[in-house]
N, C-alpha and C. Protein backbone atom coordinates (compact mmCIF):
# COMPACT_ATOMS: atom_id res chain seq x y z
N UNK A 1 -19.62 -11.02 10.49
CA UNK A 1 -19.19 -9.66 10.21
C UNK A 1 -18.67 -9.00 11.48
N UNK A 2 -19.01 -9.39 12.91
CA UNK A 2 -18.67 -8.75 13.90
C UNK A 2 -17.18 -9.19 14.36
N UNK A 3 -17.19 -10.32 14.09
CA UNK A 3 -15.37 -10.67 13.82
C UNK A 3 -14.43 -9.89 13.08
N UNK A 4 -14.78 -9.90 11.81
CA UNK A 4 -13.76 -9.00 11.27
C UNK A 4 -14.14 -7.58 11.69
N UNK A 5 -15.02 -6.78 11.87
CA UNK A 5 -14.82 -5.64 12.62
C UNK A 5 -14.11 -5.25 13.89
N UNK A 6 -14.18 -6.18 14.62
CA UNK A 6 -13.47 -6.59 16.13
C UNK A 6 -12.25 -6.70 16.09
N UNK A 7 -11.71 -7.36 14.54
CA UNK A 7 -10.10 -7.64 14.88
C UNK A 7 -10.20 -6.25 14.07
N UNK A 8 -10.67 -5.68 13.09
CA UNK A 8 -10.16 -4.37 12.40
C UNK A 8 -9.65 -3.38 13.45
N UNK A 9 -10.42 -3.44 13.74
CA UNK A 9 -10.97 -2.15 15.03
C UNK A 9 -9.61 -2.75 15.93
N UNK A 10 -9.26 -3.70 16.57
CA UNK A 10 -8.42 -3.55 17.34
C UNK A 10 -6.60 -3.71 16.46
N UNK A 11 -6.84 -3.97 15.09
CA UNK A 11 -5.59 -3.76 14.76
C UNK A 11 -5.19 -2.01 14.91
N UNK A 12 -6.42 -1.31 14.44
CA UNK A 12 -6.29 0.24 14.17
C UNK A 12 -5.90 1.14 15.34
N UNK A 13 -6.23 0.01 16.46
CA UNK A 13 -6.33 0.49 17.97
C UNK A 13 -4.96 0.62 18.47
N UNK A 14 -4.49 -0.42 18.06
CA UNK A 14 -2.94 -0.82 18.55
C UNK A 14 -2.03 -0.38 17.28
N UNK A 15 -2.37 0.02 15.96
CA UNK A 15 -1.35 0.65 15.14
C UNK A 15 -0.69 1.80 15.70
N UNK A 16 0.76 2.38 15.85
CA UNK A 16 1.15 3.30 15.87
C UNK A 16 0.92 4.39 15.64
N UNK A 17 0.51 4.53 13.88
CA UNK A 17 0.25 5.79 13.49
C UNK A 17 -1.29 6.40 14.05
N UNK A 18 -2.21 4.88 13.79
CA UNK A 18 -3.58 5.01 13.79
C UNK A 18 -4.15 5.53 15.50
N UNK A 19 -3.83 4.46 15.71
CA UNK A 19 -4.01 4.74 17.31
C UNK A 19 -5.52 5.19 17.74
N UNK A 20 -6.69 4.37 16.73
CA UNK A 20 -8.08 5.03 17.04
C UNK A 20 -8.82 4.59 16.61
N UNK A 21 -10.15 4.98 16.23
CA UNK A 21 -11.51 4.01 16.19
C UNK A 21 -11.28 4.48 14.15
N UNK A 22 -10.99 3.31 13.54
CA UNK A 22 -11.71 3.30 12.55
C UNK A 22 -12.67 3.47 12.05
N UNK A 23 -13.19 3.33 10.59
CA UNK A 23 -14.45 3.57 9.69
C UNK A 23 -14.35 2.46 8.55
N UNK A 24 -15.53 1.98 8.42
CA UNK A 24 -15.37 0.95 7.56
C UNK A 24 -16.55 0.53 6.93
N UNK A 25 -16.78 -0.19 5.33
CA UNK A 25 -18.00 -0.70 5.34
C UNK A 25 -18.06 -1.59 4.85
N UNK A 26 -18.77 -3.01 5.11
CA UNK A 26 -18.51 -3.94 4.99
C UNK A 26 -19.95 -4.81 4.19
N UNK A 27 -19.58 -5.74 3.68
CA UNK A 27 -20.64 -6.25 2.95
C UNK A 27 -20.74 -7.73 2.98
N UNK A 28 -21.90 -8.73 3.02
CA UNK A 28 -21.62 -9.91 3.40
C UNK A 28 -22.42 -10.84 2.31
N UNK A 29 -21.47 -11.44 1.39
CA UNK A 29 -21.98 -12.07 0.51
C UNK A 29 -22.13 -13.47 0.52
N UNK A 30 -22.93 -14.14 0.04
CA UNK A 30 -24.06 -15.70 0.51
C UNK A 30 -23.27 -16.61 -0.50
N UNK A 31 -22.88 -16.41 -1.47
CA UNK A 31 -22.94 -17.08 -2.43
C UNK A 31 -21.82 -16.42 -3.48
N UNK A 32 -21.17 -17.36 -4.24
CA UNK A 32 -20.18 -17.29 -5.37
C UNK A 32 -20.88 -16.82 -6.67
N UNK A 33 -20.30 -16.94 -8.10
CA UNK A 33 -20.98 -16.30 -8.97
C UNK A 33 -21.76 -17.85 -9.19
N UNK A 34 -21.13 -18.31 -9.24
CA UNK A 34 -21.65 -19.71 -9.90
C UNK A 34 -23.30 -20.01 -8.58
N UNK A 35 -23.56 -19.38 -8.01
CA UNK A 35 -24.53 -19.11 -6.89
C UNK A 35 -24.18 -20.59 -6.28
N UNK A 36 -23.13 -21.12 -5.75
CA UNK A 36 -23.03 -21.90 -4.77
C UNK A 36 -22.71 -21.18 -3.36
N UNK A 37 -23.57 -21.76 -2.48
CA UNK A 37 -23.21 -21.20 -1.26
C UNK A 37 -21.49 -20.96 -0.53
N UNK A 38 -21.70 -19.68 -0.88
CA UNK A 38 -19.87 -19.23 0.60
C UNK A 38 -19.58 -18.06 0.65
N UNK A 39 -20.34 -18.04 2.24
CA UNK A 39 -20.42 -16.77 2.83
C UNK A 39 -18.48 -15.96 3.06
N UNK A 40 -18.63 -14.80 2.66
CA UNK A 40 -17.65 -14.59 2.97
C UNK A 40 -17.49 -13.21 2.62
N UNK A 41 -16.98 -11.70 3.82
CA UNK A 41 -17.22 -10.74 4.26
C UNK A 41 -16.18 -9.63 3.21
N UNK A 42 -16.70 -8.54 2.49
CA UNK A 42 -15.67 -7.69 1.86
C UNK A 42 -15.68 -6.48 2.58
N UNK A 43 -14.47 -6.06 3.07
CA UNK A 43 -14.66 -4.60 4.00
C UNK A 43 -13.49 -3.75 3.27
N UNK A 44 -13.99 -2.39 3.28
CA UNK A 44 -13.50 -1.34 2.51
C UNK A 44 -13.20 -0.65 3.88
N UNK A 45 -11.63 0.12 3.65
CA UNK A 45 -11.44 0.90 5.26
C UNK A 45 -10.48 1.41 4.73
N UNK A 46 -10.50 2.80 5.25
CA UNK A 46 -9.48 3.90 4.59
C UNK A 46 -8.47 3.81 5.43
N UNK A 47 -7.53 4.53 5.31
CA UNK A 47 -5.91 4.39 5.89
C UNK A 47 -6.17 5.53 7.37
N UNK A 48 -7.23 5.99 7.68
CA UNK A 48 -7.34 7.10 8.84
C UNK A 48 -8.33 6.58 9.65
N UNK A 49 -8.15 6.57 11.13
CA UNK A 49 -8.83 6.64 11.96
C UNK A 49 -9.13 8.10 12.77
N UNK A 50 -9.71 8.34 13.99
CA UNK A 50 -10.07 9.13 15.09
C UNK A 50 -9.70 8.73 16.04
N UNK A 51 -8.82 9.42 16.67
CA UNK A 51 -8.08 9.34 18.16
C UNK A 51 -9.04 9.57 19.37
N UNK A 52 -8.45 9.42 20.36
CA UNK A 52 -9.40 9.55 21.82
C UNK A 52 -9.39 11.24 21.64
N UNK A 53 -8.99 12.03 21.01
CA UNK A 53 -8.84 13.41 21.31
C UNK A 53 -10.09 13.92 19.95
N UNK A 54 -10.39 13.12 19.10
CA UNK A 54 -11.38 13.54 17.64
C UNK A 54 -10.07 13.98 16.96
N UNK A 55 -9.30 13.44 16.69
CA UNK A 55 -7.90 14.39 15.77
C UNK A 55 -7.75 12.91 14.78
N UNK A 56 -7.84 13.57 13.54
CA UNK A 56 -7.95 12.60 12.05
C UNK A 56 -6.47 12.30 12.14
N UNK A 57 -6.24 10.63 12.60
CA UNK A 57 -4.69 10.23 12.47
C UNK A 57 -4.96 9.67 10.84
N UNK A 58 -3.71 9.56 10.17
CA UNK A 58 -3.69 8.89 8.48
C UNK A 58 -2.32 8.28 8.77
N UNK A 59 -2.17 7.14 8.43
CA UNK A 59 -1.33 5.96 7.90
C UNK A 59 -0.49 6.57 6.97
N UNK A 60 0.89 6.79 6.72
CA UNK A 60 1.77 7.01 5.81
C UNK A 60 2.90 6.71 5.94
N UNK A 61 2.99 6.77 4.22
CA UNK A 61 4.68 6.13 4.41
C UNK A 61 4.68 4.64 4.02
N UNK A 62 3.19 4.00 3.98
CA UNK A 62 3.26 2.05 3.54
C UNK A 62 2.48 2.81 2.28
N UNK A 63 2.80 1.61 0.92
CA UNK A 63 2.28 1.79 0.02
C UNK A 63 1.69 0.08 0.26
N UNK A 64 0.32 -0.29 -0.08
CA UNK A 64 -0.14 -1.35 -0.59
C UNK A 64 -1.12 -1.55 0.41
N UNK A 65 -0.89 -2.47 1.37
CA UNK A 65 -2.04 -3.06 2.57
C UNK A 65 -1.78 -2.04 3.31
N UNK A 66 -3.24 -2.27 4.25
CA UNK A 66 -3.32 -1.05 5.29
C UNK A 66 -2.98 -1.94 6.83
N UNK A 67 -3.15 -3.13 6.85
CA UNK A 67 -2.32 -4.22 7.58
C UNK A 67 -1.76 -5.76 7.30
N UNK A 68 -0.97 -6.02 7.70
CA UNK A 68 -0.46 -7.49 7.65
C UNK A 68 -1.07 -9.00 7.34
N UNK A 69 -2.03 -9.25 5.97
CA UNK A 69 -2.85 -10.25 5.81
C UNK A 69 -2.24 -11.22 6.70
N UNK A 70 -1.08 -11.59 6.76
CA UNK A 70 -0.78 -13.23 8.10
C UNK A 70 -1.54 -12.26 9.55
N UNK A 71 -0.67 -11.35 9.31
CA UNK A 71 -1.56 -11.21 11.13
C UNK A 71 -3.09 -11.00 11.52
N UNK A 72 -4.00 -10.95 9.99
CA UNK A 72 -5.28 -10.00 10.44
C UNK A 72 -5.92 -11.80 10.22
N UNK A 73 -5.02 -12.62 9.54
CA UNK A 73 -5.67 -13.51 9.54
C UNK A 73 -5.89 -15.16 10.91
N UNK A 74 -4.66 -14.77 11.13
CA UNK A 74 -3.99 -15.32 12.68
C UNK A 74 -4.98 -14.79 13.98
N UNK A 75 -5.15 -13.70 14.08
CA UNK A 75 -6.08 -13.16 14.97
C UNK A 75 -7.70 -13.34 14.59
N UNK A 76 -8.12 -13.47 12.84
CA UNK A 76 -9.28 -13.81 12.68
C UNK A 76 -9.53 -15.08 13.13
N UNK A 77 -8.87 -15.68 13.10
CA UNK A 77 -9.21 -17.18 13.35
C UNK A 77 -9.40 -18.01 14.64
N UNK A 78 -8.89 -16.91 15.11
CA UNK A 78 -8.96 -17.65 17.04
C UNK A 78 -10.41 -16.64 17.35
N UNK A 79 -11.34 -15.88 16.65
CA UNK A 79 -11.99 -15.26 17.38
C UNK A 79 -13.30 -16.32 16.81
């Protein structure tokens, strides 16, 4: 879970609009329905972060993802 927070957090860091510390909550599930084991992390994160100044930046103007699944996944993988 500290992986995908790490790359979240630094995509939000380096977004344009965002430019700040995200909010997010994340949940880490053990097992499929069929209860075979596979861990694997669901994170909920709104389109706004907090700037170095406390000023609510919001994402607009993209309709759908809030970032680039190839890139969040390219960077998950080397960490």
């Amino acid at each position: 879970m500290q992986c995908s927070w790490t790359t979240l957090k630094q995509f939000s860091h380096n977004d344009k609009q965002l430019q700040g510390m995200p909010g997010a909550t994340s949940v880490l599930h053990t097992h499929n329905r069929r209860q075979d084991y596979h861990p694997h992390v669901h994170v909920v994160m709104p389109d706004t972060a907090i700037d170095q100044h406390n000023i609510l930046r919001k994402k607009s103007g993209r309709k759908g993802w809030l970032f680039s699944q190839r890139a969040l996944a390219k960077i998950f993988r080397t960490r």
